[in-house]
Protein backbone atom coordinates (compact mmCIF):
# COMPACT_ATOMS: atom_id res chain seq x y z
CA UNK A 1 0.00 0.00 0.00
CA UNK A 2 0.90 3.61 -0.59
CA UNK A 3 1.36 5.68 1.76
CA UNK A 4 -0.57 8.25 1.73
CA UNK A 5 0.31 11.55 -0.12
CA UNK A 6 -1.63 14.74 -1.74
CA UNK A 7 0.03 17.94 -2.39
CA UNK A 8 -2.15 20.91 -0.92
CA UNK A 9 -3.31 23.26 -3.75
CA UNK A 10 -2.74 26.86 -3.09
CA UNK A 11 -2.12 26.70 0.28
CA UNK A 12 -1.01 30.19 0.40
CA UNK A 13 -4.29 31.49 -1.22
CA UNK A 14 -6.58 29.09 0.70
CA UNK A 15 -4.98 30.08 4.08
CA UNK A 16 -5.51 34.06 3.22
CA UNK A 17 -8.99 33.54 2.52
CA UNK A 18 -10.03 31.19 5.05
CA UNK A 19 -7.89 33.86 8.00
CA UNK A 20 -7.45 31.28 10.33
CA UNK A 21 -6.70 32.82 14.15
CA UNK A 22 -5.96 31.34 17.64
CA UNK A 23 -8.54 30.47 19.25
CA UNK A 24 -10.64 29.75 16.34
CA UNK A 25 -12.84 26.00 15.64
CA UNK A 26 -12.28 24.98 11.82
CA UNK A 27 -13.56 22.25 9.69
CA UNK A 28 -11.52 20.32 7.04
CA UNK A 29 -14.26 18.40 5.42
CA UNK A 30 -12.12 16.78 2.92
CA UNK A 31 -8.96 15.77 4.92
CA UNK A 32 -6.96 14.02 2.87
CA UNK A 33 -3.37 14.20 3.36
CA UNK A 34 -3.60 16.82 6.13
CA UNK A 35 -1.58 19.47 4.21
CA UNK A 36 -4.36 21.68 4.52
CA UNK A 37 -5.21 20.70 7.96
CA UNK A 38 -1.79 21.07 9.49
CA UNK A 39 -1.67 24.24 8.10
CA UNK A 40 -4.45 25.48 9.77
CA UNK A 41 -3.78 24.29 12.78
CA UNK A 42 -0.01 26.14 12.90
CA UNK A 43 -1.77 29.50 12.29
CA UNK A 44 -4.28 29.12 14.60
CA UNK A 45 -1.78 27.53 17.18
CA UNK A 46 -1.47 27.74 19.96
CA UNK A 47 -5.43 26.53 21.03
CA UNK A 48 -7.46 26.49 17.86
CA UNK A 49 -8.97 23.46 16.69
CA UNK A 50 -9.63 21.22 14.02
CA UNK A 51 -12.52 18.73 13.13
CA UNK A 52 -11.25 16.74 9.86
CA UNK A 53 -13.90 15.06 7.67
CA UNK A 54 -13.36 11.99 5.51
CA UNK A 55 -14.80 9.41 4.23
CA UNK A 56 -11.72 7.21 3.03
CA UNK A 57 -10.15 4.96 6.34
CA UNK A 58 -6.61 5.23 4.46
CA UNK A 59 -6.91 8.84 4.46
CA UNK A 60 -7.88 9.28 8.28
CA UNK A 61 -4.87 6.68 9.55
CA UNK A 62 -2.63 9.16 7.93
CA UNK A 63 -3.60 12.31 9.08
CA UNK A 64 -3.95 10.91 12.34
CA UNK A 65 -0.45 10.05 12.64
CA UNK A 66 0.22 13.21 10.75
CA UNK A 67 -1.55 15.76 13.20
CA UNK A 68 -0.70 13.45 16.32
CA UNK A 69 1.50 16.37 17.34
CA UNK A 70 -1.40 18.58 18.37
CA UNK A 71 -3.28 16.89 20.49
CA UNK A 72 -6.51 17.46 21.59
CA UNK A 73 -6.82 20.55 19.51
CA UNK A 74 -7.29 17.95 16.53
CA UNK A 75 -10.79 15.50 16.40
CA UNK A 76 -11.51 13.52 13.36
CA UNK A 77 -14.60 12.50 11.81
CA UNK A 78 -15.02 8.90 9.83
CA UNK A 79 -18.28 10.47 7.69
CA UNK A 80 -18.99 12.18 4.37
CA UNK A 81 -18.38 16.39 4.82
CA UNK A 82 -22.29 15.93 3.58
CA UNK A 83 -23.34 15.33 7.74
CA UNK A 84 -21.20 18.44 9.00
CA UNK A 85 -24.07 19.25 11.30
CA UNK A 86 -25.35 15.83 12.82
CA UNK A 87 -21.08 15.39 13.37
CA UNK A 88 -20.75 18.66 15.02
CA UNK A 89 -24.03 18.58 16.82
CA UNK A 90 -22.91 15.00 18.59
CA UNK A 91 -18.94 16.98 19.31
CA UNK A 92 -21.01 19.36 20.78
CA UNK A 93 -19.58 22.51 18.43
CA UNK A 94 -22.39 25.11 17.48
CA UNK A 95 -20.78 27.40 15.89
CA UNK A 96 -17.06 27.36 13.70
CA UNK A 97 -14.84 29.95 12.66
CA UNK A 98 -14.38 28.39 9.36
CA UNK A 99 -14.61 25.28 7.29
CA UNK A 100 -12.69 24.21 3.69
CA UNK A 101 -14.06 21.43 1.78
CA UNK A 102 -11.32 20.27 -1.12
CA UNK A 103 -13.08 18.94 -3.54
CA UNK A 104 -12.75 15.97 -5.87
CA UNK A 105 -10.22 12.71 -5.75
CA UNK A 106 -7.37 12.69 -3.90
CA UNK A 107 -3.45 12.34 -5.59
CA UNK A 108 -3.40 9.40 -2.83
CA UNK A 109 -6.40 7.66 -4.70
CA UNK A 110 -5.54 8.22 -8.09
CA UNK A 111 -2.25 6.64 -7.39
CA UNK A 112 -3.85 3.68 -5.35
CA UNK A 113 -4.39 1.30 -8.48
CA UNK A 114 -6.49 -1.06 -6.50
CA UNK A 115 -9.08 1.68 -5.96
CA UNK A 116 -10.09 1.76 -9.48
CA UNK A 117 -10.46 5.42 -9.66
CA UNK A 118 -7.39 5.25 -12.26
CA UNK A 119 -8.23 4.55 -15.84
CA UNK A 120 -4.15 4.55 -16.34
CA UNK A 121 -3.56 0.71 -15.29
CA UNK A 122 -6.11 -2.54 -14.53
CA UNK A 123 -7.48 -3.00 -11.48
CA UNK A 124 -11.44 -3.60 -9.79
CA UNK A 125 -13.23 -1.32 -11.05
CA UNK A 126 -14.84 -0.06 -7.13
CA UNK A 127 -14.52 4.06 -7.24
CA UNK A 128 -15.66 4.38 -3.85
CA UNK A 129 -13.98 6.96 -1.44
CA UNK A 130 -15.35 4.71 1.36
CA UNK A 131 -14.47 1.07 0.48
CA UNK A 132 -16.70 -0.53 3.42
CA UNK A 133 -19.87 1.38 2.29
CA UNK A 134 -22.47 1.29 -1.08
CA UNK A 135 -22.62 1.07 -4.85
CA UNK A 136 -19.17 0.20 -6.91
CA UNK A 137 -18.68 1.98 -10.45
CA UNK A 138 -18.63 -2.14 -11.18
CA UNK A 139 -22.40 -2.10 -9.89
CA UNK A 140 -23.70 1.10 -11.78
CA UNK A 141 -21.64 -0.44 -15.39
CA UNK A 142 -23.39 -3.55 -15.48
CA UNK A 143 -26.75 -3.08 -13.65
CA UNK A 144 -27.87 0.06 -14.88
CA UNK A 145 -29.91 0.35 -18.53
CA UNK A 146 -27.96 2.26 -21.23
CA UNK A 147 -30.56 5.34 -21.10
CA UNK A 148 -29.28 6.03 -17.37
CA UNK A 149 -25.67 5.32 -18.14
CA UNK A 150 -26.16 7.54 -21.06
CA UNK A 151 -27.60 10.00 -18.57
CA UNK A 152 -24.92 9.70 -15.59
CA UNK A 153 -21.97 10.28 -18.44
CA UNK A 154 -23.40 13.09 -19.75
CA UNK A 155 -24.63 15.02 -17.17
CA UNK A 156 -22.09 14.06 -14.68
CA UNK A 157 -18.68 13.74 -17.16
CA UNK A 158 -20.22 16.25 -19.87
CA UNK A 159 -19.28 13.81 -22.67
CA UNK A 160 -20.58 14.20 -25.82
CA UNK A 161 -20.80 10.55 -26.71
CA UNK A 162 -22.33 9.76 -23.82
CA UNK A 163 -24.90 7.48 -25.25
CA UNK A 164 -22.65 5.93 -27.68
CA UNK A 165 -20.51 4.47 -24.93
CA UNK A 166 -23.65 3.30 -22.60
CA UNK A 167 -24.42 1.73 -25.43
CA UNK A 168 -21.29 0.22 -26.41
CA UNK A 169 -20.68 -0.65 -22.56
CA UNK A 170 -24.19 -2.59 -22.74
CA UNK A 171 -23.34 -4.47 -25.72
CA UNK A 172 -19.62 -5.57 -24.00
CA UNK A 173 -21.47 -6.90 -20.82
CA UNK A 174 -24.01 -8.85 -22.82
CA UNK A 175 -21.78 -10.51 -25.24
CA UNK A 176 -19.21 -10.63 -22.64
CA UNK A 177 -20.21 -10.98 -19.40
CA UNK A 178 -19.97 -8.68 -16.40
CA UNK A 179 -16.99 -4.87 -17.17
CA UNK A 180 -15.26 -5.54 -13.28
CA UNK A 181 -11.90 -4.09 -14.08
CA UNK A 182 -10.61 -0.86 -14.88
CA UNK A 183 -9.47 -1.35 -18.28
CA UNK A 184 -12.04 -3.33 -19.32
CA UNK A 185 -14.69 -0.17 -19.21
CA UNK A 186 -11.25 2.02 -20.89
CA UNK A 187 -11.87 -0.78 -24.06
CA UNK A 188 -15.83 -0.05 -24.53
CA UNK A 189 -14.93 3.90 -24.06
CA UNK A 190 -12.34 3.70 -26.60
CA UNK A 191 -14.19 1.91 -28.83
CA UNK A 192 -17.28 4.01 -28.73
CA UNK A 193 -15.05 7.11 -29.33
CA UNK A 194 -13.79 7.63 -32.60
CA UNK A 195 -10.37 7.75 -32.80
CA UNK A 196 -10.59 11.44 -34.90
CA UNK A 197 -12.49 12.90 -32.07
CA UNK A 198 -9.83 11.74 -29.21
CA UNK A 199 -8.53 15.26 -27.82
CA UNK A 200 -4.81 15.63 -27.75
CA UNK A 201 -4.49 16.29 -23.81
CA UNK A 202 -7.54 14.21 -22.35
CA UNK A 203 -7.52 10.38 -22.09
CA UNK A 204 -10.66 9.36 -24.18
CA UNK A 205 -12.23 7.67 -20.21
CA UNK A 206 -11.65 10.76 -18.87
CA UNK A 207 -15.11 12.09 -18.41
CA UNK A 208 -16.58 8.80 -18.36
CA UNK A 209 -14.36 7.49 -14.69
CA UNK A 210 -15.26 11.08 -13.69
CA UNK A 211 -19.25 10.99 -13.71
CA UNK A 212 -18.97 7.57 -12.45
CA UNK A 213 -17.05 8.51 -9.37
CA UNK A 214 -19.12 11.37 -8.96
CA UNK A 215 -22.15 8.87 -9.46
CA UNK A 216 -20.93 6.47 -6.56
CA UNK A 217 -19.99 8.68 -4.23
CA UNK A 218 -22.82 11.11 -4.69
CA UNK A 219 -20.69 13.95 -4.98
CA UNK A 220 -22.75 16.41 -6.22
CA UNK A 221 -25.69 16.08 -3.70
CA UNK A 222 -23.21 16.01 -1.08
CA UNK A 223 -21.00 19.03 -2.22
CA UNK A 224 -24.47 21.10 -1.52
CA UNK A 225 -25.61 19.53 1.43
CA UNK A 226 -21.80 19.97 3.10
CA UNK A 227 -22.21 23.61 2.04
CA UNK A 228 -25.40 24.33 3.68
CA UNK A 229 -24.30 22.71 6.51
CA UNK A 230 -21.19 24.82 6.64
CA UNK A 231 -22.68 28.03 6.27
CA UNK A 232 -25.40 27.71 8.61
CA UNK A 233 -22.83 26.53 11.07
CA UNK A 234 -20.37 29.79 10.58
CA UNK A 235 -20.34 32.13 13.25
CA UNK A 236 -20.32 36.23 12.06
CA UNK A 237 -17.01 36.61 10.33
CA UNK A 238 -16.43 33.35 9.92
CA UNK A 239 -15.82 32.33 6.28
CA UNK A 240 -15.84 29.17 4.14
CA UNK A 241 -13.29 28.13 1.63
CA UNK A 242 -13.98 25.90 -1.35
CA UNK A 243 -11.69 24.42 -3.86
CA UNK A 244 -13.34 22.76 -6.94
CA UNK A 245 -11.65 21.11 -10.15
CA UNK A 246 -14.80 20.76 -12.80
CA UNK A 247 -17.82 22.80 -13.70
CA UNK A 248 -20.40 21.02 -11.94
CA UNK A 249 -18.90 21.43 -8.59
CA UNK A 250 -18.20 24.98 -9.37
CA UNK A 251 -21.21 25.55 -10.96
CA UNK A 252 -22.73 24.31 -7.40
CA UNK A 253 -20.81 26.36 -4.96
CA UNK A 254 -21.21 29.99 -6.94
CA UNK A 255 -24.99 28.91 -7.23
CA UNK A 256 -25.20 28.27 -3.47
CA UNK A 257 -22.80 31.39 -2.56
CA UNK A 258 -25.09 33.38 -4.35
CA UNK A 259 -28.16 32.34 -2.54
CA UNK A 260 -26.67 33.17 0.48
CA UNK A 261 -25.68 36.44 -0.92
CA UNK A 262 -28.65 37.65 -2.11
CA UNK A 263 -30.63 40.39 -0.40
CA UNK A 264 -34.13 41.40 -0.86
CA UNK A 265 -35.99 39.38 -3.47
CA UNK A 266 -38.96 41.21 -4.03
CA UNK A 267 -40.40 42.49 -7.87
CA UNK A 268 -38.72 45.68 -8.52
CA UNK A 269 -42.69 47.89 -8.68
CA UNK A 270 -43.21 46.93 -5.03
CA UNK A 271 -42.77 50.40 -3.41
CA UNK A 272 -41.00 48.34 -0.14
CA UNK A 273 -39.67 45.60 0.64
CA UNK A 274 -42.09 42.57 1.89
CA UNK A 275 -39.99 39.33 1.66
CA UNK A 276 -37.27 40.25 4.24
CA UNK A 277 -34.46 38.46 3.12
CA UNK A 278 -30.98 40.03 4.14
CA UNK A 279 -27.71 38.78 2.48
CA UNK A 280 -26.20 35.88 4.86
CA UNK A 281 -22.49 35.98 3.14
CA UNK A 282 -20.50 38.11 1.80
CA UNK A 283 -18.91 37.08 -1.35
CA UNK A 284 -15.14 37.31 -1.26
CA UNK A 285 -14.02 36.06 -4.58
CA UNK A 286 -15.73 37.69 -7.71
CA UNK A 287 -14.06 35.40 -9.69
CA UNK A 288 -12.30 32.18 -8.76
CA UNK A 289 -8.60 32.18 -7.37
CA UNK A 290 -6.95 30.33 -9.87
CA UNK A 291 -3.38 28.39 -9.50
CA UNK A 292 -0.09 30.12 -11.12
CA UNK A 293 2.14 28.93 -13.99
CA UNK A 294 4.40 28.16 -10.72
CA UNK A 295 2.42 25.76 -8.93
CA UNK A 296 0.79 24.22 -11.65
CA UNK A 297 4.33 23.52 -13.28
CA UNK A 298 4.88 21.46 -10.29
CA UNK A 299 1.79 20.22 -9.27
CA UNK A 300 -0.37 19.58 -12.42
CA UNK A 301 -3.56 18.53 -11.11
CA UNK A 302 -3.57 22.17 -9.51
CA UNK A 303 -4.30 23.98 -13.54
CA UNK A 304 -8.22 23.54 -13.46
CA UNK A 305 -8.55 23.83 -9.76
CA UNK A 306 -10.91 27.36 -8.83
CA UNK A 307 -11.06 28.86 -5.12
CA UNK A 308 -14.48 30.57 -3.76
CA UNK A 309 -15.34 31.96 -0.22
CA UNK A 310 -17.73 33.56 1.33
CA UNK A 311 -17.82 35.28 4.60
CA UNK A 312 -20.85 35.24 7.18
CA UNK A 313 -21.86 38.31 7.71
């Protein structure tokens, strides 16, 4: 096994925006490596504390040996970022100073072949960030009809020949017999992609391991429940950092930002306003933080990643 790594992605700019202080309670909801985490918890030293969320048991054995240095200011969480409140409600936390979900797979995953998150070498095709728990990509391949495949690629990976794959992935498992490895789905996407429309700097799976994993780990449904959770659960000034890698997640946290944002919704040829909404947030990034030619050089996985926060007002 591995062990476990994942380089932080903008630390510099995440750490700015999130303002992390003594004294302060913050919430790592995607915990990872710990970069992030440990980072935190040095500029909030010497008493501010961190609650790290994840779902993957590989990920928590290593930041627990990781932040083992600091004690009781550190308290980790075996759950989906998704149940932020029920998790804080049972530490007995009402209120945080901040929270930072990092979106996505981790490096650590990726890398893990036996995962199956990698489309790069054979393995069981699983997907799931919690290996003990639900659905594998496996499961969704060779149970689901090839209208809802169609549907999860599409929506989820934004492929264009989504239903030409379903359909070629149907037509492998019924002449074939169950898709269980990695490379084995890589075949039917190849083959239902023709090879004049493969883009130079994207593997042809690409989008299709991508709305998979986001189908199996309900990513998407979770990303918004997390940050409701979050930014109900931010105290005034608190703020909320979010790091995203795709449209769909991005999409999701400037829709729910905005929401939170948003004043007075009342037409415009009422005289007053009835509705009393007041803004919740304010919005700290007009446009997303993006990583430099720097970082990116080093780090690749950082050049589509996009920063938001918001700050409770």
């Amino acid at each position: 096994m591995a062990e476990f790594g994942h380089l932080s992605v903008m630390p510099a700019e995440v750490l700015a925006l999130l303002s992390p202080r003594p004294g302060g309670v913050y919430v790592d909801g995607t915990l990872g490596g710990a970069g992030h985490a440990r980072m935190i918890l040095e500029v909030s030293s010497p008493d501010g504390v961190l609650v790290g969320f994840d779902r993957d048991p590989e990920a928590l054995a290593a930041a627990s040996k990781r932040l083992a240095s600091y004690g009781d200011r550190v308290r980790l969480v075996r759950s989906n970022f998704a149940a932020m409140d029920e998790s804080l409600a049972t530490l007995g936390i009402d209120t945080i100073d901040g929270f930072l979900l990092d979106l996505g797979v981790s490096s650590h995953q990726l890398d893990t072949a036996e995962r199956g998150f990698s489309f790069q070498v054979d393995a069981p095709l699983d997907m799931r960030m919690d290996p003990g728990t639900g659905e594998t990509a496996a499961d969704l391949v060779n149970e689901l009809s090839a209208d809802e495949l169609a549907r999860i690629i599409r929506e989820y990976g934004e492929e264009r020949w989504a239903k030409r794959i379903a359909s070629f992935v149907v037509k492998a498992r019924e002449q074939h017999g169950p898709i269980e490895s990695t490379l084995q789905l890589v075949d039917c996407v190849k083959g239902a992609i023709p090879r004049a429309a493969w883009e130079e700097r994207i593997h042809p799976a690409t989008r299709t391991f991508q709305a998979l994993r986001i189908a199996v780990n309900d990513e998407l449904g979770s990303l918004e429940r997390g940050l409701v959770a979050g930014i109900e659960r931010l105290a005034p000034g608190g703020r909320g950092v979010v790091i995203s890698f795709h449209s769909l997640e991005d999409r999701i946290v400037k829709t729910v930002f905005r929401r939170y944002a948003q004043g007075c919704t009342c037409p415009k040829m009422l005289p007053r306003c009835v509705c009393g909404n007041k803004p919740r947030v304010r919005i700290l990034t007009g446009k997303p933080v993006m990583a430099g030619g720097d970082e990116v050089a080093t780090n690749p996985r950082a050049r589509s990643a996009k920063v938001r926060a918001v700050e409770k007002l």
